[in-house]
N, C-alpha and C. Protein backbone atom coordinates (compact mmCIF):
# COMPACT_ATOMS: atom_id res chain seq x y z
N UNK A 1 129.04 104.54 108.16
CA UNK A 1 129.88 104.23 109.29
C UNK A 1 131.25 104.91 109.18
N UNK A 2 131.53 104.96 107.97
CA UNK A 2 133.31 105.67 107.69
C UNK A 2 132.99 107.16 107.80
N UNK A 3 131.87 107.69 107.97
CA UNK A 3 131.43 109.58 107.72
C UNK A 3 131.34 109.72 109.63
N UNK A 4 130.96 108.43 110.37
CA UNK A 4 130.85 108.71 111.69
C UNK A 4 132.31 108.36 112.29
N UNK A 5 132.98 107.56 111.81
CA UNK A 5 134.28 107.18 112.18
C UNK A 5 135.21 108.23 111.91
N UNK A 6 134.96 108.54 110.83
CA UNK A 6 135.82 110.03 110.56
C UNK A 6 135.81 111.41 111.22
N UNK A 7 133.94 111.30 111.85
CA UNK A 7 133.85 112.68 112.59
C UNK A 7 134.46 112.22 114.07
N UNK A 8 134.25 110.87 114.52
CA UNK A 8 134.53 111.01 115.75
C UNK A 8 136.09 110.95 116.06
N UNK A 9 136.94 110.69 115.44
CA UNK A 9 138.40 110.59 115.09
C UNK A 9 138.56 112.10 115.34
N UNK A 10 138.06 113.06 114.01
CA UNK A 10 138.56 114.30 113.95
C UNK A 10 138.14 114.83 115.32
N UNK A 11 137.23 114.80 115.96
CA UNK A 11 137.14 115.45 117.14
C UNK A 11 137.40 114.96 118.31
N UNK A 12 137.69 114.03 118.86
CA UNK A 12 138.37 113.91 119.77
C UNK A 12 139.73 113.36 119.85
N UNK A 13 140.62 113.08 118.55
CA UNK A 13 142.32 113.14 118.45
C UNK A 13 142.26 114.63 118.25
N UNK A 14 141.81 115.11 116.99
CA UNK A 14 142.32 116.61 116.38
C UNK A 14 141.61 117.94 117.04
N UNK A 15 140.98 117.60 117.46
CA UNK A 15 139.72 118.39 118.54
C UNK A 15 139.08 119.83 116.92
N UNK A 16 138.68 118.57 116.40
CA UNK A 16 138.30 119.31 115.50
C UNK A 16 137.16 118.71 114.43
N UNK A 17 135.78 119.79 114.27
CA UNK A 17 134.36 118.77 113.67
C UNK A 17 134.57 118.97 112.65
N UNK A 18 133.77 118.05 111.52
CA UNK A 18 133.66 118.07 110.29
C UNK A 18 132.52 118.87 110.12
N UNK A 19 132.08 120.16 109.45
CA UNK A 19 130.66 120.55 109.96
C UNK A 19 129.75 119.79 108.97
N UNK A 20 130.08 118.94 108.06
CA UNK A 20 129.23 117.96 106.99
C UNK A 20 128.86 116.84 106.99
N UNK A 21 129.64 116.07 108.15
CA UNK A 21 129.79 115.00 108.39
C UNK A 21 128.25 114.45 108.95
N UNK A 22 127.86 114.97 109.62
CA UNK A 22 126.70 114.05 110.56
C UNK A 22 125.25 114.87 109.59
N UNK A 23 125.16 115.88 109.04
CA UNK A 23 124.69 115.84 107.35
C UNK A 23 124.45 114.65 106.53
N UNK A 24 125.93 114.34 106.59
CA UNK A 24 126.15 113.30 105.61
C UNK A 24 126.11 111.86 105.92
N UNK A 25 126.26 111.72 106.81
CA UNK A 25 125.81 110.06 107.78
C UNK A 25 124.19 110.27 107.52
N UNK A 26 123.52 111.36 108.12
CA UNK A 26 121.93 110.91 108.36
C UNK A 26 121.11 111.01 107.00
N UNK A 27 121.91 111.71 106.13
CA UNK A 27 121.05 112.00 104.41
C UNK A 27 121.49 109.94 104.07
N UNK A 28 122.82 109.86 103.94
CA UNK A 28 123.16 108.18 103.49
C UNK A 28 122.39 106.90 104.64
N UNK A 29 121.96 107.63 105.49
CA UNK A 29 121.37 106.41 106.21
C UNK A 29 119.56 106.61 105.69
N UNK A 30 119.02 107.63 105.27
CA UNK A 30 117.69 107.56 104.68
C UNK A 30 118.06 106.54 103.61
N UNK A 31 119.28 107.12 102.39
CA UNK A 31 119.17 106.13 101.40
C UNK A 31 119.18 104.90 101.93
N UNK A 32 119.82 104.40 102.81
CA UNK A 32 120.00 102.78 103.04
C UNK A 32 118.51 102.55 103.64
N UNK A 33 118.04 103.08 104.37
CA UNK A 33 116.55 102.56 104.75
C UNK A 33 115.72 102.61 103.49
N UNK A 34 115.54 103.60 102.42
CA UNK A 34 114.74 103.01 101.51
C UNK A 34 115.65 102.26 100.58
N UNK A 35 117.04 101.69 100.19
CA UNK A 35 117.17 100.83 99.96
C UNK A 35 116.72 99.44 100.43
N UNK A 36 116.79 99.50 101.73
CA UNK A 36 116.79 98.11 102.32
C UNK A 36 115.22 97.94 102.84
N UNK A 37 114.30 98.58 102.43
CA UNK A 37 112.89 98.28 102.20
C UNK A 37 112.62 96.92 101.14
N UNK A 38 113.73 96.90 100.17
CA UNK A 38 113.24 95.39 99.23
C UNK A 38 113.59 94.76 99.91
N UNK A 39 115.03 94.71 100.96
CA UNK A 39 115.28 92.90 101.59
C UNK A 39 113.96 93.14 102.61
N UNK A 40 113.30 93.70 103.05
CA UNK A 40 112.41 92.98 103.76
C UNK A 40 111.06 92.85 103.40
N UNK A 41 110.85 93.01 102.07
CA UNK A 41 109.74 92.69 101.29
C UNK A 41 110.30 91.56 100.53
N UNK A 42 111.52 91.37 100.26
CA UNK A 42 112.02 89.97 99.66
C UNK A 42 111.65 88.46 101.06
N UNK A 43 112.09 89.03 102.20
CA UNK A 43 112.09 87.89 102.70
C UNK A 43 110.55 87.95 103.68
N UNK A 44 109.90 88.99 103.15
CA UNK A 44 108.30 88.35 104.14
C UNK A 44 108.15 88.95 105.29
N UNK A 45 109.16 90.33 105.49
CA UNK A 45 109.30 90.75 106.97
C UNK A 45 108.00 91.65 107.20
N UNK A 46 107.46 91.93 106.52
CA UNK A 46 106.33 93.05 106.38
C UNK A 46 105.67 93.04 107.91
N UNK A 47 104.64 93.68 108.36
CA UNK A 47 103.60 93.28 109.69
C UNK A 47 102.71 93.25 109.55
N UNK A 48 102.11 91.81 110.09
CA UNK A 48 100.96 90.86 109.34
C UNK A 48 100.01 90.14 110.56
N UNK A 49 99.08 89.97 110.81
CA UNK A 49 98.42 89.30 111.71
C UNK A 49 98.45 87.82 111.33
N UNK A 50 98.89 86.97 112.25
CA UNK A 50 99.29 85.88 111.71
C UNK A 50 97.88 85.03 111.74
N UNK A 51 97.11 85.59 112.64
CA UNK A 51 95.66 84.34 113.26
C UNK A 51 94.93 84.32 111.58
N UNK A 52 95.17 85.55 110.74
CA UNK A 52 94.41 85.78 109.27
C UNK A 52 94.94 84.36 108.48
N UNK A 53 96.72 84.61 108.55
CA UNK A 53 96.76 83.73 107.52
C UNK A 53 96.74 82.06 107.89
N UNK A 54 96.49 81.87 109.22
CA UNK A 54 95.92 80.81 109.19
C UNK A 54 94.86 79.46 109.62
N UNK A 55 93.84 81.17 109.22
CA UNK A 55 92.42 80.63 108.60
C UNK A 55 92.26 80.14 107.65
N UNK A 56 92.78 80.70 106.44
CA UNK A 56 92.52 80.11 105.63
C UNK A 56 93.37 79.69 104.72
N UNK A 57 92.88 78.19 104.41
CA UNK A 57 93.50 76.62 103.82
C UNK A 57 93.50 77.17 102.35
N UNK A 58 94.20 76.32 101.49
CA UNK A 58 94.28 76.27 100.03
C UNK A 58 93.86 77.46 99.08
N UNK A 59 92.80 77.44 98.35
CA UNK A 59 92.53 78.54 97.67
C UNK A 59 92.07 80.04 98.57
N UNK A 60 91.48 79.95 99.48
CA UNK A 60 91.69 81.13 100.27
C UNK A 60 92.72 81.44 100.48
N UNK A 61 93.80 80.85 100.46
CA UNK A 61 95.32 81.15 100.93
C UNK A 61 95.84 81.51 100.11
N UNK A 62 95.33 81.55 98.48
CA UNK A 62 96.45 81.94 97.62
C UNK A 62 95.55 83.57 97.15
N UNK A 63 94.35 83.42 97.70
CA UNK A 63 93.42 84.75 97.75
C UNK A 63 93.94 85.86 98.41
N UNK A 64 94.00 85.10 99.56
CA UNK A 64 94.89 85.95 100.77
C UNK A 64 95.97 86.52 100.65
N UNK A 65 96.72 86.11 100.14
CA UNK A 65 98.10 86.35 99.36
C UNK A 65 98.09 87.53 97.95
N UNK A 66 97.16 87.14 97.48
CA UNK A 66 97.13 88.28 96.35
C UNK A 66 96.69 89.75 96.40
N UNK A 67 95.92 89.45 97.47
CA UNK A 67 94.97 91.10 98.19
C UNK A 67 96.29 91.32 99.39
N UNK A 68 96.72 90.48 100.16
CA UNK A 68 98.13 91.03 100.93
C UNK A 68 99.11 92.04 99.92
N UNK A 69 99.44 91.15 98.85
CA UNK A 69 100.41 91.61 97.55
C UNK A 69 99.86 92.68 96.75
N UNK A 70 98.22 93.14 96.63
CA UNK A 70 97.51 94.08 95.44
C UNK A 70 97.53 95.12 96.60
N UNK A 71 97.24 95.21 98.23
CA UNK A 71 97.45 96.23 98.86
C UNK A 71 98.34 96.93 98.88
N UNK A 72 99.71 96.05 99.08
CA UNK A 72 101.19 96.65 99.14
C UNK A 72 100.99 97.27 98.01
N UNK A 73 100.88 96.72 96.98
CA UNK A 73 101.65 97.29 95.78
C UNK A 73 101.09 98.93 95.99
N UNK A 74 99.66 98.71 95.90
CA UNK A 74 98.91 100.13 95.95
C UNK A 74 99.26 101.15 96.76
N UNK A 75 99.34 100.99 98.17
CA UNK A 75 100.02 102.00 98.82
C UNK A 75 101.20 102.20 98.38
N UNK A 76 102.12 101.36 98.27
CA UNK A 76 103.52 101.87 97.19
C UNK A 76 103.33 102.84 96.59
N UNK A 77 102.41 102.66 95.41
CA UNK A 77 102.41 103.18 94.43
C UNK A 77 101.43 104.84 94.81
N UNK A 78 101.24 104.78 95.61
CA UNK A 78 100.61 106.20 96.17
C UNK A 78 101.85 107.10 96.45
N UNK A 79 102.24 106.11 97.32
CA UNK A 79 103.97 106.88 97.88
C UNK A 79 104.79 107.42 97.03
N UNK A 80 104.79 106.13 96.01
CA UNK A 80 105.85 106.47 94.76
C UNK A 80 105.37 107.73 93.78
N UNK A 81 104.48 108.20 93.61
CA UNK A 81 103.46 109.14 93.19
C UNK A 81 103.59 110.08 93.94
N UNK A 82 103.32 110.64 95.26
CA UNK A 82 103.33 111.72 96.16
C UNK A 82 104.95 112.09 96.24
N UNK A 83 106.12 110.69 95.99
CA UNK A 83 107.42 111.51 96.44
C UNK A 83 107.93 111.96 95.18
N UNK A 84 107.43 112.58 93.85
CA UNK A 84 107.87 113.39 93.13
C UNK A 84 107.46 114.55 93.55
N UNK A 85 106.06 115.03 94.38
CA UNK A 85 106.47 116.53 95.04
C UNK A 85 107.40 116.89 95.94
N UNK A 86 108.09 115.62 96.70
CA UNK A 86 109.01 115.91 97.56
C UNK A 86 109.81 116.38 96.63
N UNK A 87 110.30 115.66 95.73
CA UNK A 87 111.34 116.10 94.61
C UNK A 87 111.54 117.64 93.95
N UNK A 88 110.02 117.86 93.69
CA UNK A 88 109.95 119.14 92.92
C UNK A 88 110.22 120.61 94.16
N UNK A 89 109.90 119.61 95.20
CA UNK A 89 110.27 121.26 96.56
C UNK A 89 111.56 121.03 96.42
N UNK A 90 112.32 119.77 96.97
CA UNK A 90 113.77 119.87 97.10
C UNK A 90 114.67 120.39 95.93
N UNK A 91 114.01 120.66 94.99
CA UNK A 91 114.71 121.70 93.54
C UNK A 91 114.87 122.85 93.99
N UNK A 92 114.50 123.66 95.01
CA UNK A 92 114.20 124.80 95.53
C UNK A 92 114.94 124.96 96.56
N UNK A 93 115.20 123.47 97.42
CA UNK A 93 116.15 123.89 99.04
C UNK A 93 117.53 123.51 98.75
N UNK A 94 118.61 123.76 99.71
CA UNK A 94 119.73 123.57 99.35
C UNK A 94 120.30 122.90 100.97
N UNK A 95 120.70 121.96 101.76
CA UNK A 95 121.34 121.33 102.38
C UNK A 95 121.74 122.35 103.19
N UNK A 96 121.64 122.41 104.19
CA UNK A 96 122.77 123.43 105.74
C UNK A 96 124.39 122.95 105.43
N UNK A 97 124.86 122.46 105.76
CA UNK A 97 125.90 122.12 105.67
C UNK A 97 126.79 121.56 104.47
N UNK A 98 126.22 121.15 103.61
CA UNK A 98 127.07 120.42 102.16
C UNK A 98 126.45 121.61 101.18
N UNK A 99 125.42 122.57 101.28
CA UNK A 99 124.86 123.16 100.76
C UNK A 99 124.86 122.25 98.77
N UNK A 100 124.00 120.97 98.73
CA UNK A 100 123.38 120.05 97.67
C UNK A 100 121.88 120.35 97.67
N UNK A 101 121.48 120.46 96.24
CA UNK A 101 120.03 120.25 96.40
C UNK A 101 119.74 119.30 96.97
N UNK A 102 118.32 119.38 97.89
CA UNK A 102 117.69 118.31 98.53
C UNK A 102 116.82 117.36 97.50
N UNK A 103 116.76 117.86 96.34
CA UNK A 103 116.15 116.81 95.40
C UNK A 103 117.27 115.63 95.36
N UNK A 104 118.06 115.80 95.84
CA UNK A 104 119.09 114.23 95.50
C UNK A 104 119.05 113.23 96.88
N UNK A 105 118.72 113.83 97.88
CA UNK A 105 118.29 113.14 99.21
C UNK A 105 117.10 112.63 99.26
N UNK A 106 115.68 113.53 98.72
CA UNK A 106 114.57 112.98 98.02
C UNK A 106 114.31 111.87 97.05
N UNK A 107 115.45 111.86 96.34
CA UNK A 107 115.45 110.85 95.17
C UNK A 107 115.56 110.03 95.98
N UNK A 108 115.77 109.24 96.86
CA UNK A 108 115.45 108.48 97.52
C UNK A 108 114.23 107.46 97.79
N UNK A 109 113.25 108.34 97.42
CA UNK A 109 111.99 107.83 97.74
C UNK A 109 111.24 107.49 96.69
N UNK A 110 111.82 107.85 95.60
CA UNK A 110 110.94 106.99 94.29
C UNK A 110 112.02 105.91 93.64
N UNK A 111 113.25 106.43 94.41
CA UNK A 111 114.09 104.70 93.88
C UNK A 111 113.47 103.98 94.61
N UNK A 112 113.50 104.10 96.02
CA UNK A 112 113.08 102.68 96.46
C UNK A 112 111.93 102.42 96.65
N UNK A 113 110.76 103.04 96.34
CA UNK A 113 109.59 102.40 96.52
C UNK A 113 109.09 101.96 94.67
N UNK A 114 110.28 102.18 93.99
CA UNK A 114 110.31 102.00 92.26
C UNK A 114 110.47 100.25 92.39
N UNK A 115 111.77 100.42 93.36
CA UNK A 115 112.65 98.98 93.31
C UNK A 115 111.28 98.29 94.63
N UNK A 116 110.80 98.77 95.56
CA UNK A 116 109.60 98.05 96.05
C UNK A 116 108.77 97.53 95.13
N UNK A 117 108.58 98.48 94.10
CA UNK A 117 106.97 97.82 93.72
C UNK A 117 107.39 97.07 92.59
N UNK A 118 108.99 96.60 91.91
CA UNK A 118 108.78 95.78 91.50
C UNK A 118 109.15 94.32 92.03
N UNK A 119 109.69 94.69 93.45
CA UNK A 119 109.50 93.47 94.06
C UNK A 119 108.22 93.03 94.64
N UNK A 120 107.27 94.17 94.75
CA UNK A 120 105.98 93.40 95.36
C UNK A 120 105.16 92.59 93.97
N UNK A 121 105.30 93.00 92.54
CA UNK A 121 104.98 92.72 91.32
C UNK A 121 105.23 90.98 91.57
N UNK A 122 106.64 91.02 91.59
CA UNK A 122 107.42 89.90 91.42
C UNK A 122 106.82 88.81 92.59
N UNK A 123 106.09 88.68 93.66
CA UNK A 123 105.52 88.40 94.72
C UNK A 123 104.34 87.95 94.38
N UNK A 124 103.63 89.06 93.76
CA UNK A 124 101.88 89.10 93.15
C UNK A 124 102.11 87.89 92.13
N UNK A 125 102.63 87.65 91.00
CA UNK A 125 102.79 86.91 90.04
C UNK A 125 103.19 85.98 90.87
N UNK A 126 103.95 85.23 91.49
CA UNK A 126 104.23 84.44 92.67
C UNK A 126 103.12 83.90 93.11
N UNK A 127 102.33 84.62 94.23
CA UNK A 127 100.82 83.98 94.67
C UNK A 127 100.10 83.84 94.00
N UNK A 128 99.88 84.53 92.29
CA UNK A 128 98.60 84.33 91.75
C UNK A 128 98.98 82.85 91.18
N UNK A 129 100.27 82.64 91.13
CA UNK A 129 100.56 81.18 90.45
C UNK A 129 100.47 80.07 91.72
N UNK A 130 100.21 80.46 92.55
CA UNK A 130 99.95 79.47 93.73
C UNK A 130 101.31 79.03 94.45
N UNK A 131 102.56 80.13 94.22
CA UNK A 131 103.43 79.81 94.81
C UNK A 131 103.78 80.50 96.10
N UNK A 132 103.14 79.68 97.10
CA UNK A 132 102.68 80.85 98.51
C UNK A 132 104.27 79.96 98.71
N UNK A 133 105.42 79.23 98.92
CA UNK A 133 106.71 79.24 99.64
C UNK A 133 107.16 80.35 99.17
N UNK A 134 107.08 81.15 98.43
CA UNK A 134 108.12 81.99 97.83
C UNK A 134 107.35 83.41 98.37
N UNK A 135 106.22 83.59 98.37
CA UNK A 135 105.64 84.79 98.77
C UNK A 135 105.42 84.76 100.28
């Protein structure tokens, strides 16, 4: 917000652009989206058919919960796996405007699906203990 506040200041008081600025807002707003992939695996925001989970009562429910939690993790962990080739190209490109390797904009994607999968871990151990309030 201070990289967009700053460009829009400089150009319409100083009539003058930052040429890095909106670079640099949209590379820091990827990081915050895969940061903020754990608060909504912390609080349950995921997209879920609700009529599934409630079919089924008691031990189906804590079943249900663990194959919800062993899926996530897995596709995570595909992601988290595939975005070290993002990594290994972005060693190679260099940014238009800030001219930075793009491996540091990439890094992005195995922090947070790193910090995902050990919140989906933390979830799995959760339902397998039968603690479906918390998962």
């Amino acid at each position: 917000m201070v990289v967009i506040l700053l460009q829009t200041v400089t150009r319409y008081v100083f009539f003058y652009s930052l040429p890095w600025s909106e670079e640099l807002s949209r590379y820091l707003f990827v990081w915050m989206i895969m940061l903020g992939i754990n608060i909504g695996i912390r609080d349950d925001m995921q997209v879920r058919i609700d009529i599934i989970d409630k079919v089924f009562k008691g031990r189906g429910k804590i079943v249900l919960a663990v194959f919800q939690q062993l899926v996530s993790l897995i596709v995570s962990a595909v992601f988290f796996y595939s975005s070290f080739n993002f990594i290994a190209i972005g060693a190679r490109q260099l940014s238009p405007a800030m001219q930075i390797p793009m491996r540091y904009i990439y890094l992005c994607l195995p922090v947070g699906l790193g910090i995902a999968m050990l919140e989906i871990l933390r979830k799995l151990v959760s339902a397998a203990k039968g603690e479906l309030d918390e998962v």
